[in-house]
C-alpha atoms as a PDB file:
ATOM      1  CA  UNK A   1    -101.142   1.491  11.420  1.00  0.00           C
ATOM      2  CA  UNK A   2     -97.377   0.416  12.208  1.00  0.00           C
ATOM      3  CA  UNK A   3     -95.625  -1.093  10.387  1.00  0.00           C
ATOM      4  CA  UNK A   4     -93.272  -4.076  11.216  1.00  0.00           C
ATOM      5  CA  UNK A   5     -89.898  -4.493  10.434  1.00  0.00           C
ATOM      6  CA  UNK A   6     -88.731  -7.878   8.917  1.00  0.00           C
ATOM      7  CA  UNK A   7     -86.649 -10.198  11.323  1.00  0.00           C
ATOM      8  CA  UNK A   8     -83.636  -9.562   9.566  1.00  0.00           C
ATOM      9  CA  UNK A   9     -83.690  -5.937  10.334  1.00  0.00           C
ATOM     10  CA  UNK A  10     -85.017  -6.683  14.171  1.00  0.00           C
ATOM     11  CA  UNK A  11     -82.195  -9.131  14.430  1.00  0.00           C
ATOM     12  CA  UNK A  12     -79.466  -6.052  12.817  1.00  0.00           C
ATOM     13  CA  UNK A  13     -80.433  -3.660  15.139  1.00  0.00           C
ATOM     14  CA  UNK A  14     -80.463  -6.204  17.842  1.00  0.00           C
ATOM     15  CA  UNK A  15     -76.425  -7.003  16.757  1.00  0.00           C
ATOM     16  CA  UNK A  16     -75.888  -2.976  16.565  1.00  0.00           C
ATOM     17  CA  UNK A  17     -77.128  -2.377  20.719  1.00  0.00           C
ATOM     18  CA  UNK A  18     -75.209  -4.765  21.486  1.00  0.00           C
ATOM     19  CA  UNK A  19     -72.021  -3.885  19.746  1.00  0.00           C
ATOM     20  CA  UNK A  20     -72.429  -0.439  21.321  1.00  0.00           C
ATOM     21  CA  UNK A  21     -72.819  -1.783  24.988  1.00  0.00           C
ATOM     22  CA  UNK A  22     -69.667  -4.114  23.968  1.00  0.00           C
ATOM     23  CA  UNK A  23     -67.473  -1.614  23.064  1.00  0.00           C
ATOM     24  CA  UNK A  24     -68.424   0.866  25.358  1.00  0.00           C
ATOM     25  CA  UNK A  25     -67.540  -1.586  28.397  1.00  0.00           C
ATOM     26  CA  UNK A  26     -64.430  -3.708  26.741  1.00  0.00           C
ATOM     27  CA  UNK A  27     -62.401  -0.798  25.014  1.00  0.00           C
ATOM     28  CA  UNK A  28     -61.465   0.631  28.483  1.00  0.00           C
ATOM     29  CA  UNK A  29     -60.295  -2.974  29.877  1.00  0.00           C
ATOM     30  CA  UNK A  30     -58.030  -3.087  26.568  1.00  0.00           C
ATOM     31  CA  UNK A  31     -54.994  -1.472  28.240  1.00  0.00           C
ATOM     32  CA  UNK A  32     -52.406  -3.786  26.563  1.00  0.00           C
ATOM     33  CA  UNK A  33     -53.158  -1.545  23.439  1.00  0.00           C
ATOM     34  CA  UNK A  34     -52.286   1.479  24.701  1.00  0.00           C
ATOM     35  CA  UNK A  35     -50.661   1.556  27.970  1.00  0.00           C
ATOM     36  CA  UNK A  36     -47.339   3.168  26.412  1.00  0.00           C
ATOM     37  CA  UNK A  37     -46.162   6.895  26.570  1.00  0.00           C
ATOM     38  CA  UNK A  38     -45.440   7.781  22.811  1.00  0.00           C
ATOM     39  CA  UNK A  39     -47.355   9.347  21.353  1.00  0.00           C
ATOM     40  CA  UNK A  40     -47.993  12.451  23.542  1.00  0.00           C
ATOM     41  CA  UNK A  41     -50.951  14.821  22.887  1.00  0.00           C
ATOM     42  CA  UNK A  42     -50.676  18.338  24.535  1.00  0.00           C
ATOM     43  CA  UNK A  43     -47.542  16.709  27.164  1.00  0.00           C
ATOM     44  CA  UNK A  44     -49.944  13.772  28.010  1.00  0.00           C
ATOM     45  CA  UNK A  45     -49.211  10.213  27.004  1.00  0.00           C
ATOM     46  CA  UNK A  46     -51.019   7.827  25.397  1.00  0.00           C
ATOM     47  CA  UNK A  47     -52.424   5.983  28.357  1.00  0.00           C
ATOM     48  CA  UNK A  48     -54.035   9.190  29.704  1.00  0.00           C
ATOM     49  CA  UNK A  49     -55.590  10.786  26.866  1.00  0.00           C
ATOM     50  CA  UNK A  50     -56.590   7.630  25.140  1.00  0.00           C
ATOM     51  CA  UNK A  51     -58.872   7.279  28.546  1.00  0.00           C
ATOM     52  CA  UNK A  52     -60.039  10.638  28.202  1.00  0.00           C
ATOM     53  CA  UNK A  53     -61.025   9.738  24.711  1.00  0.00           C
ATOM     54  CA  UNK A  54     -62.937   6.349  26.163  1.00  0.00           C
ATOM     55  CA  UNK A  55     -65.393   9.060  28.129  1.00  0.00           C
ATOM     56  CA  UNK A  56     -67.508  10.813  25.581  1.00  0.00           C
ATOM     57  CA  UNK A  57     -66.953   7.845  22.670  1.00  0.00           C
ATOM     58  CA  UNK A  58     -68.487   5.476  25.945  1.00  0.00           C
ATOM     59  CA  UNK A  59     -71.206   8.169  26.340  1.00  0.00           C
ATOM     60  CA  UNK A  60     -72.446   8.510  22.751  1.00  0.00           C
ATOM     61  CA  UNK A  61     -72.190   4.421  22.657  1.00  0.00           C
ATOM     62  CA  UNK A  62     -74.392   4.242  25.400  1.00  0.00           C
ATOM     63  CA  UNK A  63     -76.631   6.590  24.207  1.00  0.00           C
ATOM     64  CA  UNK A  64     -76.685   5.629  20.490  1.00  0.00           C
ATOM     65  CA  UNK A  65     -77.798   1.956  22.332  1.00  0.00           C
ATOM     66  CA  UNK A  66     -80.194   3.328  24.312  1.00  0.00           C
ATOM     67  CA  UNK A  67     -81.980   5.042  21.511  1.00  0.00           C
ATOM     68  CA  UNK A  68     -82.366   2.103  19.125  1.00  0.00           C
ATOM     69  CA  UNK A  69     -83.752  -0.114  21.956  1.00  0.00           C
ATOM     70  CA  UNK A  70     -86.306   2.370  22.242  1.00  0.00           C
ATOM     71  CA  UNK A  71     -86.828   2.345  18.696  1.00  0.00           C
ATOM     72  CA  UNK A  72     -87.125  -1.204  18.588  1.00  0.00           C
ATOM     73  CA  UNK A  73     -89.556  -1.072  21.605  1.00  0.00           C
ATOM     74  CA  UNK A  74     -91.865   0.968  20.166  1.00  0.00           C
ATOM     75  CA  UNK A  75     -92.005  -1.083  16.484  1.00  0.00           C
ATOM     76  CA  UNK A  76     -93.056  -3.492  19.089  1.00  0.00           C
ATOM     77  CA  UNK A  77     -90.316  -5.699  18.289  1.00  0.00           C
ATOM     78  CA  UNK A  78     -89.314  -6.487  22.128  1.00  0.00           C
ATOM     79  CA  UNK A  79     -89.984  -9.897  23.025  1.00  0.00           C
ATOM     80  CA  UNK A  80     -89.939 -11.316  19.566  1.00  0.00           C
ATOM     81  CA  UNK A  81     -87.337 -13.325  18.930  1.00  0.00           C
END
């Protein structure tokens, strides 16, 4: 016996993957917002450790997407619309 989400919730999660892939793809293209050298983190400047920071956020993004779609898969929700 499953139980089905409401559309409302299907459409949420739907809005939350998406977000995730989003951000995980755009926030490295946003160089404008940190392409400066102040402030420095262990001698490094901004620029640089900001895209060290885009690695693992990207990574648990991608991952936290990946997971709900399978969620959603398996509520049987894929295809509805």
């Amino acid at each position: 016996m499953h139980e089905h989400r409401s559309p409302r919730r299907s459409t949420l999660t739907r809005v939350v993957i998406w977000t995730c892939l989003l951000a995980a793809f755009l926030g490295p293209l946003l160089v404008p917002l940190y392409v400066r050298e102040q402030p420095r983190l262990g001698g490094l400047p901004l620029f640089y450790w900001s895209q060290l920071i885009w690695i693992p956020l990207s990574a648990f993004l991608l991952v936290s997407a990946y997971f709900l779609a399978r969620r959603r898969e398996r509520a049987g929700q894929v295809g509805r619309q």
